[in-house]
N, C-alpha and C. Protein backbone atom coordinates (compact mmCIF):
# COMPACT_ATOMS: atom_id res chain seq x y z
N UNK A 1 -103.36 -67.94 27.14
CA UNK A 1 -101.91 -68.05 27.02
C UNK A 1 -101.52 -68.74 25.72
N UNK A 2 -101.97 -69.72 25.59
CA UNK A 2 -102.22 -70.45 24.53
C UNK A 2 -102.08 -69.70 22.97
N UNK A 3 -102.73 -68.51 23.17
CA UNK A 3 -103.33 -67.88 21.92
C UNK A 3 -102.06 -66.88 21.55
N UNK A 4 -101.34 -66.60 22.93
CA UNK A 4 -100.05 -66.10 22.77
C UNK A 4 -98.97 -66.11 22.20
N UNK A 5 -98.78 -67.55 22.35
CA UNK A 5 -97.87 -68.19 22.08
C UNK A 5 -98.14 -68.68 20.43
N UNK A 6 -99.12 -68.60 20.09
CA UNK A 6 -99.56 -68.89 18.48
C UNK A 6 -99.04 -67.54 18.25
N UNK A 7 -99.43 -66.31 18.81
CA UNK A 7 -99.18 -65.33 17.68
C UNK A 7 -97.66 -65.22 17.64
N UNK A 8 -96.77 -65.80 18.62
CA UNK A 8 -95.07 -65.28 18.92
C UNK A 8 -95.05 -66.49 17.76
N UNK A 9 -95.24 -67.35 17.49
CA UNK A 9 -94.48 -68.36 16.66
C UNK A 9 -94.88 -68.00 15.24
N UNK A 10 -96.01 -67.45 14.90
CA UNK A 10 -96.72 -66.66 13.82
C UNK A 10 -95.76 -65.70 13.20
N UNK A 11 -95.24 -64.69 14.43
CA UNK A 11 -94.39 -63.49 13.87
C UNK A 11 -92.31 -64.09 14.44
N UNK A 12 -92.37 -65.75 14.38
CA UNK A 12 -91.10 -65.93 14.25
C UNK A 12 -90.56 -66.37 15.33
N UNK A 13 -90.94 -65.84 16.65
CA UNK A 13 -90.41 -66.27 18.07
C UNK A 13 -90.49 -67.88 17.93
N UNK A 14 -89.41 -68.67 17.49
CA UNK A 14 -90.02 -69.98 18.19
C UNK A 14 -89.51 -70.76 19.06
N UNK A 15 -87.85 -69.79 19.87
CA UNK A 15 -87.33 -70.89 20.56
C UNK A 15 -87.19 -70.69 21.78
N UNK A 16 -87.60 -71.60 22.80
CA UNK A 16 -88.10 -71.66 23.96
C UNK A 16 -87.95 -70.53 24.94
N UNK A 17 -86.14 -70.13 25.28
CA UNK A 17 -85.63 -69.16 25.51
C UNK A 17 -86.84 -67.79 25.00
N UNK A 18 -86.85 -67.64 23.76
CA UNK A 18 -87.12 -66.41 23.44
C UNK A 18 -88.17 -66.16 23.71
N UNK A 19 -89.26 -67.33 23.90
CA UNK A 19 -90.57 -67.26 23.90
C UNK A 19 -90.77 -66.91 25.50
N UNK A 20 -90.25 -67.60 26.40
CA UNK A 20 -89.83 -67.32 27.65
C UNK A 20 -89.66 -65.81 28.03
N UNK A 21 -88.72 -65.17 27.40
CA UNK A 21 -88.24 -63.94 27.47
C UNK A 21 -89.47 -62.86 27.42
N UNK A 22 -90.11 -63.29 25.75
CA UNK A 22 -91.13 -62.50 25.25
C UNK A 22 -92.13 -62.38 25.92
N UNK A 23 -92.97 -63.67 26.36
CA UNK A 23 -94.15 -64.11 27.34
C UNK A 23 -94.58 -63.46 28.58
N UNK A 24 -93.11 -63.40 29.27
CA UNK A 24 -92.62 -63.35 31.08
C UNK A 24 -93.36 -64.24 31.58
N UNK A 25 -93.90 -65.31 31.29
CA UNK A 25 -94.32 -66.50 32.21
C UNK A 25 -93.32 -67.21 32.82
N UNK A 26 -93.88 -68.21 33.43
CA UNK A 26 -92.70 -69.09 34.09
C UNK A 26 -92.45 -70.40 33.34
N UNK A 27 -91.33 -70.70 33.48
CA UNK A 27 -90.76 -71.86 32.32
C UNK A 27 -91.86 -72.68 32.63
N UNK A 28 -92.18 -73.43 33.53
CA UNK A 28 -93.36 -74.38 34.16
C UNK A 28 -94.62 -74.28 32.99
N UNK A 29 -95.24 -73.04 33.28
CA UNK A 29 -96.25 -72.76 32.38
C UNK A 29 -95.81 -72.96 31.41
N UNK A 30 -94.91 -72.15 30.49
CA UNK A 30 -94.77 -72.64 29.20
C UNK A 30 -94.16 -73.84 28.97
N UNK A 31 -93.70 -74.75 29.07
CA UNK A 31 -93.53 -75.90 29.01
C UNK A 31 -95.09 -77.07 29.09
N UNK A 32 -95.43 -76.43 29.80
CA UNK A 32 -97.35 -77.00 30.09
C UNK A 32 -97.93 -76.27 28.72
N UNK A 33 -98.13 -75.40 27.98
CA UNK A 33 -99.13 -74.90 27.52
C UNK A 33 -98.32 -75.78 25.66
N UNK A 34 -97.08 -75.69 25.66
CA UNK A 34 -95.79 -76.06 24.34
C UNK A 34 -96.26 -77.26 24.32
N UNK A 35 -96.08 -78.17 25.43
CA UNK A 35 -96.24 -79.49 25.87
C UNK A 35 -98.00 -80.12 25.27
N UNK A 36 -99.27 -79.54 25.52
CA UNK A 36 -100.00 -79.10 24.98
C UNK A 36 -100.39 -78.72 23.51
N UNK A 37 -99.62 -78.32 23.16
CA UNK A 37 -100.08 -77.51 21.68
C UNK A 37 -99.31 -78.75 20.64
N UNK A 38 -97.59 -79.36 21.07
CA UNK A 38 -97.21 -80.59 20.91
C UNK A 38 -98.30 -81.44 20.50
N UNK A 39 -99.20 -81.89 21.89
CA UNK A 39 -100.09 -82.92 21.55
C UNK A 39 -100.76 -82.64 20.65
N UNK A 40 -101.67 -81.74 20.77
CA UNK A 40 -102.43 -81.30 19.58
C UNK A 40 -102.28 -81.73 18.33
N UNK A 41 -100.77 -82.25 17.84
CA UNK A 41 -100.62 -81.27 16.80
C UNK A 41 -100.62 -80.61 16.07
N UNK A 42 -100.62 -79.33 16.90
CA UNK A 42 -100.95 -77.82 16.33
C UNK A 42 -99.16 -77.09 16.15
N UNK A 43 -98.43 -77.80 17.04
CA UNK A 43 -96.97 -77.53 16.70
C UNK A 43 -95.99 -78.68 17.42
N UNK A 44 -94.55 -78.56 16.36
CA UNK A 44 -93.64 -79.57 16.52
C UNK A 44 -92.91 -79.44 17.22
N UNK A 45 -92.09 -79.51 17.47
CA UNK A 45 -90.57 -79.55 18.38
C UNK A 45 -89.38 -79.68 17.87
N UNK A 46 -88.51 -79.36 17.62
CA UNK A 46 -87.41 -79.54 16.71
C UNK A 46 -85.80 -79.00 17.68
N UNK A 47 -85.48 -79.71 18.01
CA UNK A 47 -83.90 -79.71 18.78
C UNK A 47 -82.69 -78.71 17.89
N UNK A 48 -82.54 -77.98 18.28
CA UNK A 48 -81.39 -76.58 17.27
C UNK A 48 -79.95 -76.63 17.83
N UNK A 49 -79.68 -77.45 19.52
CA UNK A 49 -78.47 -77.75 19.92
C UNK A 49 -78.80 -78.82 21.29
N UNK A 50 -77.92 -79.50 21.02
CA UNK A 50 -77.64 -80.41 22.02
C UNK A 50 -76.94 -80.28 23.13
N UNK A 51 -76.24 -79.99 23.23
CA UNK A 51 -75.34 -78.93 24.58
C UNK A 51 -75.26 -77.63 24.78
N UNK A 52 -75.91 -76.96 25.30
CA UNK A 52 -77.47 -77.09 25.79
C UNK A 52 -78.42 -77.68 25.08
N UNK A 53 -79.56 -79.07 26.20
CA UNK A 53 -80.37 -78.71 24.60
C UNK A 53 -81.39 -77.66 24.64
N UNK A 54 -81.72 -77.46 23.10
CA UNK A 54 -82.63 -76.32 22.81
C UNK A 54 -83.53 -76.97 22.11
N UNK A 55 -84.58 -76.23 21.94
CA UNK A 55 -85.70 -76.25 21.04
C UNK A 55 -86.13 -75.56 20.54
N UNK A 56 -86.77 -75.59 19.03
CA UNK A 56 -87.45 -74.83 18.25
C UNK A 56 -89.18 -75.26 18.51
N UNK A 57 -90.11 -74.37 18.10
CA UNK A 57 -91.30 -74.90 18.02
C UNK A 57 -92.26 -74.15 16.82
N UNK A 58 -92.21 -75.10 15.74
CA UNK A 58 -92.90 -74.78 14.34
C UNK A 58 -94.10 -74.98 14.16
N UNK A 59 -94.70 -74.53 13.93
CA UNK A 59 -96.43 -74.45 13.59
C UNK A 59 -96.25 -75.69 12.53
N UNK A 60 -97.55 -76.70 12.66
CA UNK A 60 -97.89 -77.55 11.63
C UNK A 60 -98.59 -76.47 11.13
N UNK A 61 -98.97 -77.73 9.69
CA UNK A 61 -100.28 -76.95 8.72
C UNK A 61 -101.22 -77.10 9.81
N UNK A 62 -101.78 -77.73 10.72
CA UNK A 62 -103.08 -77.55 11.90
C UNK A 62 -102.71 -75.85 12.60
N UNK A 63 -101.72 -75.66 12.82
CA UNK A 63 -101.14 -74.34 13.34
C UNK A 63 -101.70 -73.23 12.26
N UNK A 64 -101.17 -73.46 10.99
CA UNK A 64 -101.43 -72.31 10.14
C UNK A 64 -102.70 -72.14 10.20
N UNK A 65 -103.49 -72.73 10.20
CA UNK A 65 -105.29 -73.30 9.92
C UNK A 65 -105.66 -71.64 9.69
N UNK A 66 -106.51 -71.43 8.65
CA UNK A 66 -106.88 -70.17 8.48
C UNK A 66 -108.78 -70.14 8.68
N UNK A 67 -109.02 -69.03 8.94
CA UNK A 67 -110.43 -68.74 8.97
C UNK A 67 -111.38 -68.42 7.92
N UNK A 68 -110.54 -68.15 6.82
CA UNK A 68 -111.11 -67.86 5.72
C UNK A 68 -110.10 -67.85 4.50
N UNK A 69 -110.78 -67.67 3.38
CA UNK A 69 -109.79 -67.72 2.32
C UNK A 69 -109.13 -66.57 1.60
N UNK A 70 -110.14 -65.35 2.03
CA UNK A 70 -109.84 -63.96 1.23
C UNK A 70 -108.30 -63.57 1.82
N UNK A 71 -108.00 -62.63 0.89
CA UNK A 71 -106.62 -62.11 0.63
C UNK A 71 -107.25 -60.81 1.64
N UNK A 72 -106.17 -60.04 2.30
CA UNK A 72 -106.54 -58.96 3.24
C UNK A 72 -105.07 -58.35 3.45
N UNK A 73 -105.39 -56.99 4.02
CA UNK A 73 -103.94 -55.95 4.21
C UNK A 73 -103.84 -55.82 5.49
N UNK A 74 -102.80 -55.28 6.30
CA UNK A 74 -103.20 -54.84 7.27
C UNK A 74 -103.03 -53.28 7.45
N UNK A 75 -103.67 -52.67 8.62
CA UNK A 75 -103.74 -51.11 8.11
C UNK A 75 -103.60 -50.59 9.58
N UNK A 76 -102.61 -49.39 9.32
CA UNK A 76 -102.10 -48.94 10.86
C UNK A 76 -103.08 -47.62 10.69
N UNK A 77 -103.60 -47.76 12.28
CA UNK A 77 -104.78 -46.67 12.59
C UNK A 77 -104.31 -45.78 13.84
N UNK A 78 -104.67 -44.51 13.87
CA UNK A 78 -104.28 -43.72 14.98
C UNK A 78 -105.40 -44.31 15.97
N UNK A 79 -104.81 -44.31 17.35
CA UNK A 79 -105.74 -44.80 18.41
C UNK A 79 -106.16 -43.83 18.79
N UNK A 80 -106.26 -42.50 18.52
CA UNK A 80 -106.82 -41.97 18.88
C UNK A 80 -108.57 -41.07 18.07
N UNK A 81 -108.26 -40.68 16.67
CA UNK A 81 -109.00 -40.66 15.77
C UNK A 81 -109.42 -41.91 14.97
N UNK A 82 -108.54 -43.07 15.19
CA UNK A 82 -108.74 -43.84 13.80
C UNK A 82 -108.75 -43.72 12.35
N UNK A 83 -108.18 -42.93 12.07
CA UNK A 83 -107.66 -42.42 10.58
C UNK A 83 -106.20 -43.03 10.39
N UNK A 84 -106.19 -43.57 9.07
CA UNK A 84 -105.01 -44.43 8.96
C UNK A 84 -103.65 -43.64 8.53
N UNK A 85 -102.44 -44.55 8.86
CA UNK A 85 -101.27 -43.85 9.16
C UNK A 85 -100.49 -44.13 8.44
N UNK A 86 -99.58 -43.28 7.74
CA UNK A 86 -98.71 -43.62 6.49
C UNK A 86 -97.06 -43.22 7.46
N UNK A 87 -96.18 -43.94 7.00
CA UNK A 87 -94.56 -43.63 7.78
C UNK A 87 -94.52 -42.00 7.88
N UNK A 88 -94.58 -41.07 6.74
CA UNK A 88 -94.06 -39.64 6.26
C UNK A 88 -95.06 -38.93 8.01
N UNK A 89 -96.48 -39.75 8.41
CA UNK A 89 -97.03 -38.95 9.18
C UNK A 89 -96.36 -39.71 10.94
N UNK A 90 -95.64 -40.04 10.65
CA UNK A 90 -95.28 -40.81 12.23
C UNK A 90 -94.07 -40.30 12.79
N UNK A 91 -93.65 -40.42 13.75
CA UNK A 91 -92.37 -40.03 14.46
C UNK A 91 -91.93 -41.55 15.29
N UNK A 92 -90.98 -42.09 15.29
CA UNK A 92 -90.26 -42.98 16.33
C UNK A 92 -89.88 -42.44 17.29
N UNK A 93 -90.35 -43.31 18.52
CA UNK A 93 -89.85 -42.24 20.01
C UNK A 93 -88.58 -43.99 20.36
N UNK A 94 -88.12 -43.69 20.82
CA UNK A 94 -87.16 -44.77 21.86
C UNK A 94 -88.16 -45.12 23.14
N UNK A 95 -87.87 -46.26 23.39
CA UNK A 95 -88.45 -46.76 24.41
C UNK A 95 -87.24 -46.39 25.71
N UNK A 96 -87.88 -45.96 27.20
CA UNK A 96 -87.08 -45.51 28.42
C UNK A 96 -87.37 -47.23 28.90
C-alpha cells in the first residue's frame, strides 16, 4: 500500500481527499500508512485549509531517494506484441 501511495504523490496526487478517492482504501488505512511514511520521514504534511482542515503530503528528499543515477526515457509498448507505440499509431477509446 505503502508503495502506492509513493507513486500517487510521485505523479502529483497529494491531498488526502484525492489520494482517498484514487486508492479506494479506507480513510483508517490511509491515515495509518500517511501517518507512517510522516514518521519516516519519507513525507511531510502541510495544512492547504483550515475550515475544513486539509492536508497536503510532499515527498522529502528521503521520498525522492533514487536507485541510480543514469538518465532514462520511458517507452509505451503494445501489451500485446511489445513493439513500441508512437500517438499517429493509437486510438483513444472513452472509458464506460
Amino acid at each position: 500500500m505503502s508503495e502506492l501511495i509513493l507513486r500517487d504523490l510521485l505523479i502529483g496526487i497529494t491531498r488526502f481527499d484525492a489520494l482517498h478517492a484514487h486508492l479506494g482504501v479506507s480513510r483508517k488505512i490511509l491515515t495509518r500508512r500517511l501517518s507512517r511514511l510522516v514518521n519516516d520521514e519519507i513525507v511531510v504534511r502541510r495544512a492547504h485549509t483550515q475550515r475544513p482542515e486539509g492536508f497536503d503530503y510532499i515527498l522529502t528528499g528521503k521520498g525522492w531517494q533514487r536507485r541510480c543515477d543514469h538518465l532514462t526515457t520511458a517507452e509505451i509498448r503494445c501489451s500485446h506484441c511489445g513493439e513500441p507505440l508512437h500517438a499517429a499509431d493509437t486510438q483513444v477509446t472513452p472509458l464506460r
